[in-house]
PDB file of N, CA and C in Angstrom:
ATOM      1  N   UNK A   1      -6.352  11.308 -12.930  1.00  0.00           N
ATOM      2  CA  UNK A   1      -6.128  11.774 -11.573  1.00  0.00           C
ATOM      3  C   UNK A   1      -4.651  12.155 -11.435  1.00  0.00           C
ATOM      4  N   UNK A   2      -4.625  13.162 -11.028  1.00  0.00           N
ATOM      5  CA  UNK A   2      -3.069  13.735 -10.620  1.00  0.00           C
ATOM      6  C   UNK A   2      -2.346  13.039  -9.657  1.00  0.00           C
ATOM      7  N   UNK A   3      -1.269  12.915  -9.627  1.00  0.00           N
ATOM      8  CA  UNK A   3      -0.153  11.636  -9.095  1.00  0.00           C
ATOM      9  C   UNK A   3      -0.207  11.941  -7.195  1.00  0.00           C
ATOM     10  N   UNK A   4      -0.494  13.556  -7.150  1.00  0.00           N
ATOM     11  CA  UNK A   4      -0.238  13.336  -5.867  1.00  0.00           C
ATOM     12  C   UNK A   4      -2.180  13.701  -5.455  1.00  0.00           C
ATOM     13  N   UNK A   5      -3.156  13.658  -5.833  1.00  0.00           N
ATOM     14  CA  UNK A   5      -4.492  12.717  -5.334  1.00  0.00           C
ATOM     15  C   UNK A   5      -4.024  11.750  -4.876  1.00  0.00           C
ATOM     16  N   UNK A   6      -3.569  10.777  -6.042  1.00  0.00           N
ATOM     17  CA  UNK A   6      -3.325   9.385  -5.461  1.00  0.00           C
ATOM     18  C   UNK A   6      -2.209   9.291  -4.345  1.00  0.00           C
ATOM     19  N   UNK A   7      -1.344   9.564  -4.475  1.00  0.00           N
ATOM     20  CA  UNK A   7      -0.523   9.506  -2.908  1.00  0.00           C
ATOM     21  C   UNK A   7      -1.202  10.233  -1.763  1.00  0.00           C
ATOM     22  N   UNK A   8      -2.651  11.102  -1.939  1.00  0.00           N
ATOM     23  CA  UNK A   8      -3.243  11.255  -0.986  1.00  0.00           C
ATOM     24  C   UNK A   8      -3.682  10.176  -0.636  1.00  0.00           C
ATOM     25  N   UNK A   9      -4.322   9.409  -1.419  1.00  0.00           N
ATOM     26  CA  UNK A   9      -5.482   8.262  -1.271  1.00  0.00           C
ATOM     27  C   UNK A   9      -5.103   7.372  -0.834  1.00  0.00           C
ATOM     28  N   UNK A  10      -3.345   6.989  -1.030  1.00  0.00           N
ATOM     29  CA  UNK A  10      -2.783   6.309  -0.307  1.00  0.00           C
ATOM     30  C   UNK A  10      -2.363   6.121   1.167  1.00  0.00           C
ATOM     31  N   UNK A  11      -2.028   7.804   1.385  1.00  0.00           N
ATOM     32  CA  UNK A  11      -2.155   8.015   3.204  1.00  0.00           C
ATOM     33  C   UNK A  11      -3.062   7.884   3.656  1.00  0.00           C
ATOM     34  N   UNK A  12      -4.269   7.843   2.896  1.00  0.00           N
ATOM     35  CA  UNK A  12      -5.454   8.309   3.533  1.00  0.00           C
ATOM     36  C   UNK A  12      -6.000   6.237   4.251  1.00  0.00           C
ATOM     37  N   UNK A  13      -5.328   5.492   3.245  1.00  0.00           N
ATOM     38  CA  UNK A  13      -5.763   4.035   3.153  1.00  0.00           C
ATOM     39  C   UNK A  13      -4.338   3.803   4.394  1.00  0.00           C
ATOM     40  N   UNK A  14      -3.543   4.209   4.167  1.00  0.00           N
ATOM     41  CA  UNK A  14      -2.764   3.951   5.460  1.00  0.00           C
ATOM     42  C   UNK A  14      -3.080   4.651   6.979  1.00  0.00           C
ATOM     43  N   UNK A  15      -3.954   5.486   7.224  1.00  0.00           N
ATOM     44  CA  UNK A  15      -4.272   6.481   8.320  1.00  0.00           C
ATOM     45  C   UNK A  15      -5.352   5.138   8.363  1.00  0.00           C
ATOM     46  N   UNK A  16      -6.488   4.445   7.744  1.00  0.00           N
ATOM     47  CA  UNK A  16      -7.285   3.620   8.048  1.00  0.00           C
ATOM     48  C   UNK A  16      -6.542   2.884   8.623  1.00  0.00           C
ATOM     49  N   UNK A  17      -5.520   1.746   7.911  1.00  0.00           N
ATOM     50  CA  UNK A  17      -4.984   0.608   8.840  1.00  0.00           C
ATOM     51  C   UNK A  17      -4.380   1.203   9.929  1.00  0.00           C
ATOM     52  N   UNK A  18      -3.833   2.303  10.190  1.00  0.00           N
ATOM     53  CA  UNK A  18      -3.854   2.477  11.872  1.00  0.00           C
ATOM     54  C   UNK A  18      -4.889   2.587  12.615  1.00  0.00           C
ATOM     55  N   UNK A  19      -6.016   3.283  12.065  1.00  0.00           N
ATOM     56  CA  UNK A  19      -7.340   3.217  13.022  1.00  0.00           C
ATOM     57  C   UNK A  19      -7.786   2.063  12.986  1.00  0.00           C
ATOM     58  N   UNK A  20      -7.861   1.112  12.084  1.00  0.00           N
ATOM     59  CA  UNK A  20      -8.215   0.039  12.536  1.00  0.00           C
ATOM     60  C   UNK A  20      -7.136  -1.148  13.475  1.00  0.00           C
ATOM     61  N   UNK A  21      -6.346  -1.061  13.495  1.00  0.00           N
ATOM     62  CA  UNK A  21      -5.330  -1.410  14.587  1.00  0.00           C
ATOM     63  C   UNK A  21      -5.429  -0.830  16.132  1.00  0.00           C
ATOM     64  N   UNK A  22      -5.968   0.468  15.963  1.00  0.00           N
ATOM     65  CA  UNK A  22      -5.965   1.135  17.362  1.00  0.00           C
ATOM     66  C   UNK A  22      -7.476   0.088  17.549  1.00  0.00           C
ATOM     67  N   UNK A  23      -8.477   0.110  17.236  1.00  0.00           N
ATOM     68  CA  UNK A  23      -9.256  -0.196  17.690  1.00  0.00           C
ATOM     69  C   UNK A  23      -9.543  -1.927  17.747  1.00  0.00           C
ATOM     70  N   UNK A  24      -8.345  -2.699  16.937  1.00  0.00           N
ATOM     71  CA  UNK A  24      -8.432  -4.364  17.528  1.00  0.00           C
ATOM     72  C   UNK A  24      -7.869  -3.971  19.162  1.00  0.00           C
ATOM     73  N   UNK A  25      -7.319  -2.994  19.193  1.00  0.00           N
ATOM     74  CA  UNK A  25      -6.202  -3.270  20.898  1.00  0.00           C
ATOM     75  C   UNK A  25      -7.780  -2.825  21.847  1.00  0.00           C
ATOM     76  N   UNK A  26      -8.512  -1.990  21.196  1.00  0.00           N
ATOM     77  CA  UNK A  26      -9.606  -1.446  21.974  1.00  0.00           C
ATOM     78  C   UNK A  26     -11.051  -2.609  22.113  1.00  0.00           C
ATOM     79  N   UNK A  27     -10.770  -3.832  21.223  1.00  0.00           N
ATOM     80  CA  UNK A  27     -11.931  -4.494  21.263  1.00  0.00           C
ATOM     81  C   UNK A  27     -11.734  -6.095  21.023  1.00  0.00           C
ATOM     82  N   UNK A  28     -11.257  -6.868  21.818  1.00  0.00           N
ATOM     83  CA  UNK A  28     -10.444  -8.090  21.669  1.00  0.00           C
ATOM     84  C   UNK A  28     -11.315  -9.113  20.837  1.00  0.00           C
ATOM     85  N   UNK A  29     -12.797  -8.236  20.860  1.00  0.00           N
ATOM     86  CA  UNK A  29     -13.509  -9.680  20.597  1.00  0.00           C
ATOM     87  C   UNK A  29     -13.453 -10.257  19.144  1.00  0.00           C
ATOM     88  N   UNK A  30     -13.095  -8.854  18.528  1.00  0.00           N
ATOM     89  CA  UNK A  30     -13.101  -8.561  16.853  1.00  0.00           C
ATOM     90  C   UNK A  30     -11.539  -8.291  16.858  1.00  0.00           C
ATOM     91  N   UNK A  31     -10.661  -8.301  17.501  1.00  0.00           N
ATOM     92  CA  UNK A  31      -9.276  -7.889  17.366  1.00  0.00           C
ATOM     93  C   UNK A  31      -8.866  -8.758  15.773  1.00  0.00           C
ATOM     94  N   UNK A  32      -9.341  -9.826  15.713  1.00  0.00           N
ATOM     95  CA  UNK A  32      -8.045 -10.467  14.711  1.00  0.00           C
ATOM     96  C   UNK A  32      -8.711 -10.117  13.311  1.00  0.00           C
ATOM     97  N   UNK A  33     -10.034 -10.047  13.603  1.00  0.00           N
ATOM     98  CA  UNK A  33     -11.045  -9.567  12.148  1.00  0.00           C
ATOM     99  C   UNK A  33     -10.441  -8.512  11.360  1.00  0.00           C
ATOM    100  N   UNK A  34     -10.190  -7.436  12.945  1.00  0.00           N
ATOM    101  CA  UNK A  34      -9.513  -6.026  12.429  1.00  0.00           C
ATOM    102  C   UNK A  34      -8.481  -6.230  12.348  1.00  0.00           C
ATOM    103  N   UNK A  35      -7.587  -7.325  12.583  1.00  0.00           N
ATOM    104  CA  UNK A  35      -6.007  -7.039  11.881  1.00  0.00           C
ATOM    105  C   UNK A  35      -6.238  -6.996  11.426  1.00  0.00           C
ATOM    106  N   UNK A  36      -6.779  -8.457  10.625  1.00  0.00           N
ATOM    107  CA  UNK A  36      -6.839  -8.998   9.264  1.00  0.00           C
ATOM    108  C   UNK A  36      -7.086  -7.751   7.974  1.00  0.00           C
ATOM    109  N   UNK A  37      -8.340  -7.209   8.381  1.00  0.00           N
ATOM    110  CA  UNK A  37      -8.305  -5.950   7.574  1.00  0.00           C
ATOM    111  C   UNK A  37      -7.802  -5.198   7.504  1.00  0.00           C
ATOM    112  N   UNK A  38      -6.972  -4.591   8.645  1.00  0.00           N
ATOM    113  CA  UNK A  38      -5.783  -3.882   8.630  1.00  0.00           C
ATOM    114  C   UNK A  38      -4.648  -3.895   7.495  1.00  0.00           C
ATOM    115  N   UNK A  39      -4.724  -5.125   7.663  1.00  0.00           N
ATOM    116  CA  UNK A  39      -2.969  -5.528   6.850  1.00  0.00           C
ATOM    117  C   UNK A  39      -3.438  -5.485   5.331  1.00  0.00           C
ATOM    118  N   UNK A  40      -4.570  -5.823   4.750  1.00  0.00           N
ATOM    119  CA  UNK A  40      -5.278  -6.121   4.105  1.00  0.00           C
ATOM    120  C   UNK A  40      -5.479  -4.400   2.688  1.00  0.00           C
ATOM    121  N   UNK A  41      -5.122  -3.616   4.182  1.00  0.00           N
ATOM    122  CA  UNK A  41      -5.821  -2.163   3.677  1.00  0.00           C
ATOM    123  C   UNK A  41      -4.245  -1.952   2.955  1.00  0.00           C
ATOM    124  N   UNK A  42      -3.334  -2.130   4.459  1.00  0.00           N
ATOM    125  CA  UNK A  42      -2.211  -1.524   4.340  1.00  0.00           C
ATOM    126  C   UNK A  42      -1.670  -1.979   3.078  1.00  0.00           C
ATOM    127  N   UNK A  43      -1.151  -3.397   3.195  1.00  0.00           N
ATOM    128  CA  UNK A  43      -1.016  -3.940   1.306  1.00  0.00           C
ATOM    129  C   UNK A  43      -1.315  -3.399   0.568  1.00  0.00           C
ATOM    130  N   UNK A  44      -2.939  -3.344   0.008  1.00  0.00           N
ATOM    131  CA  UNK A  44      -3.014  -1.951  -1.066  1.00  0.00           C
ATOM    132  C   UNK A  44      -2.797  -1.133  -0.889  1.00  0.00           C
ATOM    133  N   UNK A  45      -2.314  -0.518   0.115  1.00  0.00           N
ATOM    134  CA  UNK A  45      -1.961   1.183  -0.096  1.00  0.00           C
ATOM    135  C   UNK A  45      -0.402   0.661  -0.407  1.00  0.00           C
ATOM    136  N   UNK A  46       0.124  -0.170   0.117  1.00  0.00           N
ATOM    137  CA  UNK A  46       1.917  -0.547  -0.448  1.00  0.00           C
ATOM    138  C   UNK A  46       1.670  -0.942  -2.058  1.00  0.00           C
ATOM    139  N   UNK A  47       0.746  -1.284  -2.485  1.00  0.00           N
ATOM    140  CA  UNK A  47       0.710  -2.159  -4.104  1.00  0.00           C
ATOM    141  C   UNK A  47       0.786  -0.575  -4.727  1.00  0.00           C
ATOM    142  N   UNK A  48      -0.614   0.021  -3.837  1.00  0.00           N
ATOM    143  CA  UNK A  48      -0.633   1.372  -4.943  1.00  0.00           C
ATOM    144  C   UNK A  48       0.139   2.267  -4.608  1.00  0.00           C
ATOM    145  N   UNK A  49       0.999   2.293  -3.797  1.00  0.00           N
ATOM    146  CA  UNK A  49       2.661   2.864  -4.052  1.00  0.00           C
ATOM    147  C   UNK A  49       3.196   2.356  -4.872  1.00  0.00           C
ATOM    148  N   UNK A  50       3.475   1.277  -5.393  1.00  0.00           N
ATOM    149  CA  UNK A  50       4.421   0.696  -6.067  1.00  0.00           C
ATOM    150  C   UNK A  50       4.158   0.888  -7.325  1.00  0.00           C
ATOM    151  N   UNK A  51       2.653   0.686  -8.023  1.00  0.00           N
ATOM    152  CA  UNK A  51       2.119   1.212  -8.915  1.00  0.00           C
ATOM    153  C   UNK A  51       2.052   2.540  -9.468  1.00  0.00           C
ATOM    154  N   UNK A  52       1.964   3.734  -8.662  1.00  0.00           N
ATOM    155  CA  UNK A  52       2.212   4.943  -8.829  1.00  0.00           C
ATOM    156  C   UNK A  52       3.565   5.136  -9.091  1.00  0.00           C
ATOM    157  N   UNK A  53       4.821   4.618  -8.418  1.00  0.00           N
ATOM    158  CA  UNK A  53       5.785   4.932  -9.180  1.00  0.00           C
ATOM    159  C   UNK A  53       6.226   4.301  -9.916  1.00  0.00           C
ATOM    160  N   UNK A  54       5.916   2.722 -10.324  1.00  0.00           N
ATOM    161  CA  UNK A  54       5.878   2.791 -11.662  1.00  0.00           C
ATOM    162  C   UNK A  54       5.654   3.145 -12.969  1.00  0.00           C
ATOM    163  N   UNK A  55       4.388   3.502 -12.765  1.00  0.00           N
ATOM    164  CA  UNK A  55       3.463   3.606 -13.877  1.00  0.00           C
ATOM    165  C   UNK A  55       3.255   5.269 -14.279  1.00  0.00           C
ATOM    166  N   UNK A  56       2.935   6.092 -12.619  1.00  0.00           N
ATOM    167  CA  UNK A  56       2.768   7.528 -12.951  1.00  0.00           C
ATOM    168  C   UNK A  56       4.455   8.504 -13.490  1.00  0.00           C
ATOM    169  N   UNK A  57       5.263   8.018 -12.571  1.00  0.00           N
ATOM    170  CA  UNK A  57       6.466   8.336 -11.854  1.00  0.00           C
ATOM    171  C   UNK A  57       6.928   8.936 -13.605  1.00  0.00           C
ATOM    172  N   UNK A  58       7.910   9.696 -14.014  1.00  0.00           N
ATOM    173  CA  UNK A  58       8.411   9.689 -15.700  1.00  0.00           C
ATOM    174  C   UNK A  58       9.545   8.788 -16.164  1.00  0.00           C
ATOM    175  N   UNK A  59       9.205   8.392 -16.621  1.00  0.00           N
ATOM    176  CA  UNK A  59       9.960   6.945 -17.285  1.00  0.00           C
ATOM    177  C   UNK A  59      11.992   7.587 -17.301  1.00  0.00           C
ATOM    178  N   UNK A  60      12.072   8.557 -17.586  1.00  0.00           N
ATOM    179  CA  UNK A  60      13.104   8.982 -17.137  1.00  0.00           C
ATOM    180  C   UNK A  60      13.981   9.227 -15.810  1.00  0.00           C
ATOM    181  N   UNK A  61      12.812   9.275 -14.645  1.00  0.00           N
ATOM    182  CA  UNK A  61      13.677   9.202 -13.466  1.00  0.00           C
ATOM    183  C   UNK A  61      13.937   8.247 -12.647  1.00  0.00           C
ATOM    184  N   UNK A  62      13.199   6.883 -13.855  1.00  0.00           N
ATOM    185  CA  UNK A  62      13.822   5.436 -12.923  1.00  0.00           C
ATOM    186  C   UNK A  62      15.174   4.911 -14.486  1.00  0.00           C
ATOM    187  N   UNK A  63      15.929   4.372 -13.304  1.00  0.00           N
ATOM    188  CA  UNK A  63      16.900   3.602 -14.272  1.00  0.00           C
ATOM    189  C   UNK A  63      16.503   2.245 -14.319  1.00  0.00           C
ATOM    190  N   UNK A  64      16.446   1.497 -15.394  1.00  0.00           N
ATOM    191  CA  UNK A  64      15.943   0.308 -15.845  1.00  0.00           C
ATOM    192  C   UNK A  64      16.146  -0.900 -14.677  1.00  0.00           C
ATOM    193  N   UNK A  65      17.021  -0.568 -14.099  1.00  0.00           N
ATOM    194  CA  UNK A  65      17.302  -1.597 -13.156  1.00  0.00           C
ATOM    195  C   UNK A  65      16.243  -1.068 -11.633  1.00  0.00           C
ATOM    196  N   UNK A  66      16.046  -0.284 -11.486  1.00  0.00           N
ATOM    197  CA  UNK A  66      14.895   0.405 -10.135  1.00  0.00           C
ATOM    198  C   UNK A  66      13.366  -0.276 -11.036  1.00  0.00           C
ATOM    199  N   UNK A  67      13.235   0.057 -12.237  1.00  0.00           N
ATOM    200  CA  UNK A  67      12.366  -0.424 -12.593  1.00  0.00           C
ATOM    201  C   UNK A  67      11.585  -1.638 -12.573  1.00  0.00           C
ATOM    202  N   UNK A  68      12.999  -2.651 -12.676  1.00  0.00           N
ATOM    203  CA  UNK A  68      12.663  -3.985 -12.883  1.00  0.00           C
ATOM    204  C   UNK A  68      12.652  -4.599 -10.720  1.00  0.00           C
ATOM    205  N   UNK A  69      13.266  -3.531 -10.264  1.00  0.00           N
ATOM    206  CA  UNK A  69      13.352  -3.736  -8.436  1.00  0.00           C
ATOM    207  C   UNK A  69      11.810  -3.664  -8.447  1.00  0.00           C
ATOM    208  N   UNK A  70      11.167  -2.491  -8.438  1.00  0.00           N
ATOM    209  CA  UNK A  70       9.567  -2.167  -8.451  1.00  0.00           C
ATOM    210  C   UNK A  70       9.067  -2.992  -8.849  1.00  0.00           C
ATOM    211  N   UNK A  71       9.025  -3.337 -10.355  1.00  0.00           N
ATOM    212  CA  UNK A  71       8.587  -4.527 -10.485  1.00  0.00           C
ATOM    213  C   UNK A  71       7.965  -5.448  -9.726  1.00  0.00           C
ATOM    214  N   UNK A  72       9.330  -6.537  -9.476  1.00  0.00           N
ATOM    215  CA  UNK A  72       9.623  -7.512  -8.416  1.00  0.00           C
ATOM    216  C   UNK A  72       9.095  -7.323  -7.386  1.00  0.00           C
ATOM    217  N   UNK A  73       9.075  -6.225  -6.483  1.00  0.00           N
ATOM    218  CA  UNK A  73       8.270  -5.813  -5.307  1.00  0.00           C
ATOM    219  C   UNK A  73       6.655  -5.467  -5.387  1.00  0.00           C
ATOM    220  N   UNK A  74       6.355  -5.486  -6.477  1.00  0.00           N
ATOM    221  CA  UNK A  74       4.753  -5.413  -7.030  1.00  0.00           C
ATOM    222  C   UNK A  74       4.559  -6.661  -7.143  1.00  0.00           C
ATOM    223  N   UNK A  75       4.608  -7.476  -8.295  1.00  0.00           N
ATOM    224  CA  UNK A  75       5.005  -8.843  -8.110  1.00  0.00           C
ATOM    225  C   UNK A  75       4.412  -9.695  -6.465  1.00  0.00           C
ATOM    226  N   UNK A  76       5.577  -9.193  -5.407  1.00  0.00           N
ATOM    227  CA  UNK A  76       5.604  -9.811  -4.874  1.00  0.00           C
ATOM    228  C   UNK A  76       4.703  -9.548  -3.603  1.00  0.00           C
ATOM    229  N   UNK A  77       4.274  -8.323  -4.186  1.00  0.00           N
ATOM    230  CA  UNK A  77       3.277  -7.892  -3.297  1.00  0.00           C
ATOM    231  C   UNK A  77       1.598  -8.299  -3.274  1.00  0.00           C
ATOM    232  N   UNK A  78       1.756  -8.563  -4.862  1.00  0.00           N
ATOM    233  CA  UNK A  78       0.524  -8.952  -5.146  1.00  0.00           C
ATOM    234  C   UNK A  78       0.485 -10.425  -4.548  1.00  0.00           C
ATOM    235  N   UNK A  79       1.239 -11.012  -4.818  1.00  0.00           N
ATOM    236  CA  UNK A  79       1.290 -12.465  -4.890  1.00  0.00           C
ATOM    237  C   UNK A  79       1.245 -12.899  -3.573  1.00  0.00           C
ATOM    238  N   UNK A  80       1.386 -11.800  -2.328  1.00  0.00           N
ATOM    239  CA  UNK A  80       1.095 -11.933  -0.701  1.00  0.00           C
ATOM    240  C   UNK A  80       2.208 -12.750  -0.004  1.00  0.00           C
ATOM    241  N   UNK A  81       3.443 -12.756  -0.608  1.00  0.00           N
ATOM    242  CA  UNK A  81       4.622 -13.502  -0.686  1.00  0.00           C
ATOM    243  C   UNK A  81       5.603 -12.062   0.497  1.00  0.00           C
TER     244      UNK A  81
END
């Protein structure tokens, strides 16, 4: 898959956690269900940012030290920290 599919797929998972946010404010009874999934969405679409430019990004336009930042922020993303 070409690098920017996936940064589609990623807005596309972030355009969800706002619709699902608009609609906890629209429905209190399920409001926290739909954070919950909200944040849930949004995280993976932040992991698979972080992943895409690690992994897709060319090993030449990160300097070893951005690398090992990404890293750490994958890391710590996964880990829900």
């Amino acid at each position: 898959m070409h690098p920017n599919a996936i940064r589609h797929e990623i807005q596309q998972l972030y355009n969800v956690s706002d619709r699902l946010d608009l609609l906890a404010r629209e429905h209190p009874l399920v409001s926290e269900a739909l954070l919950t999934i909200s944040g849930s969405v949004r995280n993976t679409a932040a992991l698979l940012e972080v992943l895409v430019a690690m992994k897709i990004a060319s090993p030449s336009g990160l300097d070893p030290a951005a690398h090992r930042c990404l890293g750490a922020l994958f890391w710590g993303l996964w880990r829900g920290s």
